[in-house]
C-alpha atoms as a PDB file:
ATOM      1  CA  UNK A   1      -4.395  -1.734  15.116  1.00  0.00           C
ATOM      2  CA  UNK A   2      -5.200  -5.154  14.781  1.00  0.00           C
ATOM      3  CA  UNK A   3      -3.607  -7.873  16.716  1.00  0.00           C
ATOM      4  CA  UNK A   4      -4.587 -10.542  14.567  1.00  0.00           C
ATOM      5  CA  UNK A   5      -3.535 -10.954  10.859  1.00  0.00           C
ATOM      6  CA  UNK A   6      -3.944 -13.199   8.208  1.00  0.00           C
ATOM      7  CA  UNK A   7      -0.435 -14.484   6.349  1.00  0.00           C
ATOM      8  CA  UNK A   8      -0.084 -16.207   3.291  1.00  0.00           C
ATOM      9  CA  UNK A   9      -0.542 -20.021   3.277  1.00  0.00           C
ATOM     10  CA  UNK A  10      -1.861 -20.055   7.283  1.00  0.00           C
ATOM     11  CA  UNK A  11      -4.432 -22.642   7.556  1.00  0.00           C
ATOM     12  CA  UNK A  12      -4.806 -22.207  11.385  1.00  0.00           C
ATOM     13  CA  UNK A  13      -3.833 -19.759  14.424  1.00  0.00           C
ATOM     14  CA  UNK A  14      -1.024 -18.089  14.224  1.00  0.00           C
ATOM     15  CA  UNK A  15      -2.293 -15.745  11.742  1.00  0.00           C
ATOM     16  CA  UNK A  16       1.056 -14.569  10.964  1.00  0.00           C
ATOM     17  CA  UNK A  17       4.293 -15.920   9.799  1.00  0.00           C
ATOM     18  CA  UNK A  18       7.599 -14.911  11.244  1.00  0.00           C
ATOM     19  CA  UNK A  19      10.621 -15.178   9.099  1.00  0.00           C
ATOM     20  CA  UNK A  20      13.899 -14.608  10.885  1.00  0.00           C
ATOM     21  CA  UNK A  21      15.087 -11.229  10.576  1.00  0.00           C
ATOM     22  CA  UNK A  22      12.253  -9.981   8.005  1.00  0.00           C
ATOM     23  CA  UNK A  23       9.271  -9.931  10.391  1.00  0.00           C
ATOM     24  CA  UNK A  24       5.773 -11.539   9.957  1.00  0.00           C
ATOM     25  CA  UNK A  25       4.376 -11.123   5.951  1.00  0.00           C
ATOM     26  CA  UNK A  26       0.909  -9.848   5.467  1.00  0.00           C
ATOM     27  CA  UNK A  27      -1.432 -10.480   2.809  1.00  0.00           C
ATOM     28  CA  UNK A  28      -2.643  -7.510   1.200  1.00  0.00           C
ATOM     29  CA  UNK A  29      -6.252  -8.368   2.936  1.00  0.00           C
ATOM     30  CA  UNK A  30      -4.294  -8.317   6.335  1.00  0.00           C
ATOM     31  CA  UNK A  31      -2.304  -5.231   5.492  1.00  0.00           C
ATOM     32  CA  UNK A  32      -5.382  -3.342   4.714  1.00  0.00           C
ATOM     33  CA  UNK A  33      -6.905  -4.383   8.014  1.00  0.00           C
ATOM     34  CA  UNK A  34      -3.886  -2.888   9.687  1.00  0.00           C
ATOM     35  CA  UNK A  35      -3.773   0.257   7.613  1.00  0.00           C
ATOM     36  CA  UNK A  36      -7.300   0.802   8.095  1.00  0.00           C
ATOM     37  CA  UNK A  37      -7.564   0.798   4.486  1.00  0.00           C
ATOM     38  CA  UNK A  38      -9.478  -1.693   1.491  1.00  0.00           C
ATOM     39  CA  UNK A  39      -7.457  -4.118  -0.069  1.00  0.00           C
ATOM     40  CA  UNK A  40      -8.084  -2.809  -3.370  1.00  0.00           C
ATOM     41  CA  UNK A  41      -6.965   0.971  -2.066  1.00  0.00           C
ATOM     42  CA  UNK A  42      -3.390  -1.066  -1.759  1.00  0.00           C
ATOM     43  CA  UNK A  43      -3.784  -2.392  -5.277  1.00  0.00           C
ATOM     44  CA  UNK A  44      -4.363   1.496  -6.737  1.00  0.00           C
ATOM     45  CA  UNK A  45      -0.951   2.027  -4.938  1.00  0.00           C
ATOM     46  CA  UNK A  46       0.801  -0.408  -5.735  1.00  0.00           C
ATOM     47  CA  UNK A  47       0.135   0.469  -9.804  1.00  0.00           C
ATOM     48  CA  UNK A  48       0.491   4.223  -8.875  1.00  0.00           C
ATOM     49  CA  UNK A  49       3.419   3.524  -6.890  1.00  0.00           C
ATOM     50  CA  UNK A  50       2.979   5.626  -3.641  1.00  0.00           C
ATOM     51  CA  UNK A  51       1.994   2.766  -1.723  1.00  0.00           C
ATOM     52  CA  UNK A  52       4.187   0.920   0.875  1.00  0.00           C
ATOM     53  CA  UNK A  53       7.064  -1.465  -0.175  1.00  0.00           C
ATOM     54  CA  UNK A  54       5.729  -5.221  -1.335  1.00  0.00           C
ATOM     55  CA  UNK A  55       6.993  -8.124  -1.789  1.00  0.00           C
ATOM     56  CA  UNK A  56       6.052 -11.123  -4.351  1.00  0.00           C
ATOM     57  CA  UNK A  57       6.397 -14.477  -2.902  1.00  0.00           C
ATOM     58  CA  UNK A  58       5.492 -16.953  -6.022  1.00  0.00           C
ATOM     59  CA  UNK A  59       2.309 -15.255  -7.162  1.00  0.00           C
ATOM     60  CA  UNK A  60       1.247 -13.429  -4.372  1.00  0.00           C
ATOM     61  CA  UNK A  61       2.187 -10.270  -2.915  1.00  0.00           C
ATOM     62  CA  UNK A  62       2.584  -9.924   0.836  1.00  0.00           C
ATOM     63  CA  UNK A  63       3.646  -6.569   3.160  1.00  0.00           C
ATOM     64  CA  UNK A  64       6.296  -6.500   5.966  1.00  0.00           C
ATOM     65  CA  UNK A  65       4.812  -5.273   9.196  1.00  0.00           C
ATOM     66  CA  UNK A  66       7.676  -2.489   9.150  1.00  0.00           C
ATOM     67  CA  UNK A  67       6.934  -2.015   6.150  1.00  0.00           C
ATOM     68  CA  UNK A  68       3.508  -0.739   6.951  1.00  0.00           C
ATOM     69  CA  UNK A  69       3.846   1.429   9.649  1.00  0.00           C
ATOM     70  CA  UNK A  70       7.286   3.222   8.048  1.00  0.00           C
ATOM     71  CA  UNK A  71       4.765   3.992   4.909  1.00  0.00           C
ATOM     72  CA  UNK A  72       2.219   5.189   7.571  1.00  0.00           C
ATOM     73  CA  UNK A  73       4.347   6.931   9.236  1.00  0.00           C
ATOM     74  CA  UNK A  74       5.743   8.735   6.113  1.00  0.00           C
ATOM     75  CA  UNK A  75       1.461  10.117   5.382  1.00  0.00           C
ATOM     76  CA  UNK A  76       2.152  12.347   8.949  1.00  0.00           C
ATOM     77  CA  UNK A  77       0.873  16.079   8.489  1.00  0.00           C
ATOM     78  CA  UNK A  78       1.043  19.038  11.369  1.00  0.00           C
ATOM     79  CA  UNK A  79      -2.342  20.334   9.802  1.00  0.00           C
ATOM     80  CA  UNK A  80      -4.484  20.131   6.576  1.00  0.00           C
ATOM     81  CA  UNK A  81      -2.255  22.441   4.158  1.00  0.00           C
ATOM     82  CA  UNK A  82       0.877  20.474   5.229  1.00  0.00           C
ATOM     83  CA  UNK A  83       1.958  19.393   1.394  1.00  0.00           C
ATOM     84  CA  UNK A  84       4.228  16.618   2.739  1.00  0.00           C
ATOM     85  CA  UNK A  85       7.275  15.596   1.284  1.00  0.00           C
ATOM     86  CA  UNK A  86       8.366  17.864  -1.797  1.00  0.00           C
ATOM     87  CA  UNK A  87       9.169  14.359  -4.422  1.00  0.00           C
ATOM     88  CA  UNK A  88       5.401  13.001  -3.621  1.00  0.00           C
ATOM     89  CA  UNK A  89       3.808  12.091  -5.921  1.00  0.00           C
ATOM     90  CA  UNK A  90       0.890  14.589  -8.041  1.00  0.00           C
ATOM     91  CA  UNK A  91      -2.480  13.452  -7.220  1.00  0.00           C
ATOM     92  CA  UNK A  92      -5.048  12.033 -10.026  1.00  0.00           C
ATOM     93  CA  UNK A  93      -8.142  12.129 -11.091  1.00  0.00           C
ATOM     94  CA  UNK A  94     -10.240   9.916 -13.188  1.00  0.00           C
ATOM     95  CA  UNK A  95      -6.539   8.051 -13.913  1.00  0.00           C
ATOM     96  CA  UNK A  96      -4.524  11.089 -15.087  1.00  0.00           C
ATOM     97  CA  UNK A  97      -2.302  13.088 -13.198  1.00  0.00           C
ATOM     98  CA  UNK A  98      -3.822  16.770 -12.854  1.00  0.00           C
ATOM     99  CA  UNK A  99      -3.055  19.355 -15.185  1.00  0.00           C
ATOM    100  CA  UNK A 100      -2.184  16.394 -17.937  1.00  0.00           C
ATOM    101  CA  UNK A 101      -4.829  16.295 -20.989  1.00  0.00           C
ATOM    102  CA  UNK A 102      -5.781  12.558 -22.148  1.00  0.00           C
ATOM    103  CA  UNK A 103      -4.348  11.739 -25.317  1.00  0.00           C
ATOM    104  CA  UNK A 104      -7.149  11.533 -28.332  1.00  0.00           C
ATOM    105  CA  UNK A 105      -6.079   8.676 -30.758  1.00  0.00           C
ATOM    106  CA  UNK A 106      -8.692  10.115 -33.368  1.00  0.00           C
ATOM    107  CA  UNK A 107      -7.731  13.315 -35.340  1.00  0.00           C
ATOM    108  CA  UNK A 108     -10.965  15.975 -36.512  1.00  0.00           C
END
């Protein structure tokens, strides 16, 4: 976990901002870096929905610290064939859910 984060509209150390009561906002740059994950695997999950709760401040989104590590902490598994929570969501492939056919617009 990284100590250091980047928060929207810092131009110079801290790298965070702390609102009272809501905790430091992260970019979603900074929120990858603590999730160990790529910025745009938080945009796929934000569209999909299964990723961790956002906020929009203006135009840009920014994470919650807690926010974070309560998603994170929601992805722990006892072992490999652990399904998780029974409501999560079906995974996808190539954009569709499996099991779903894609729609054909054009009629043989």
């Amino acid at each position: 976990m990284r100590t250091t984060t980047s928060a929207v509209g810092a131009d110079s150390s801290p790298d965070f901002t702390a609102n009272p009561g809501d905790g430091p906002f992260l970019t979603t740059k900074a929120a990858g870096e603590h999730l160990s994950l790529s910025p745009r695997t938080l945009e796929k999950h934000r569209v999909t929905g299964t990723g961790p709760r956002y906020r929009k401040h203006g135009g840009k989104v920014v994470y919650r610290l807690e926010d974070l590590d309560d998603w994170s902490a929601r992805g722990t598994r006892a072992s490999t064939s652990d399904p998780g929570h029974p409501n999560a969501p079906k995974p996808f492939r190539h954009g569709l859910p499996l099991g779903r056919k894609k729609l054909s617009g054009a009629k043989k």
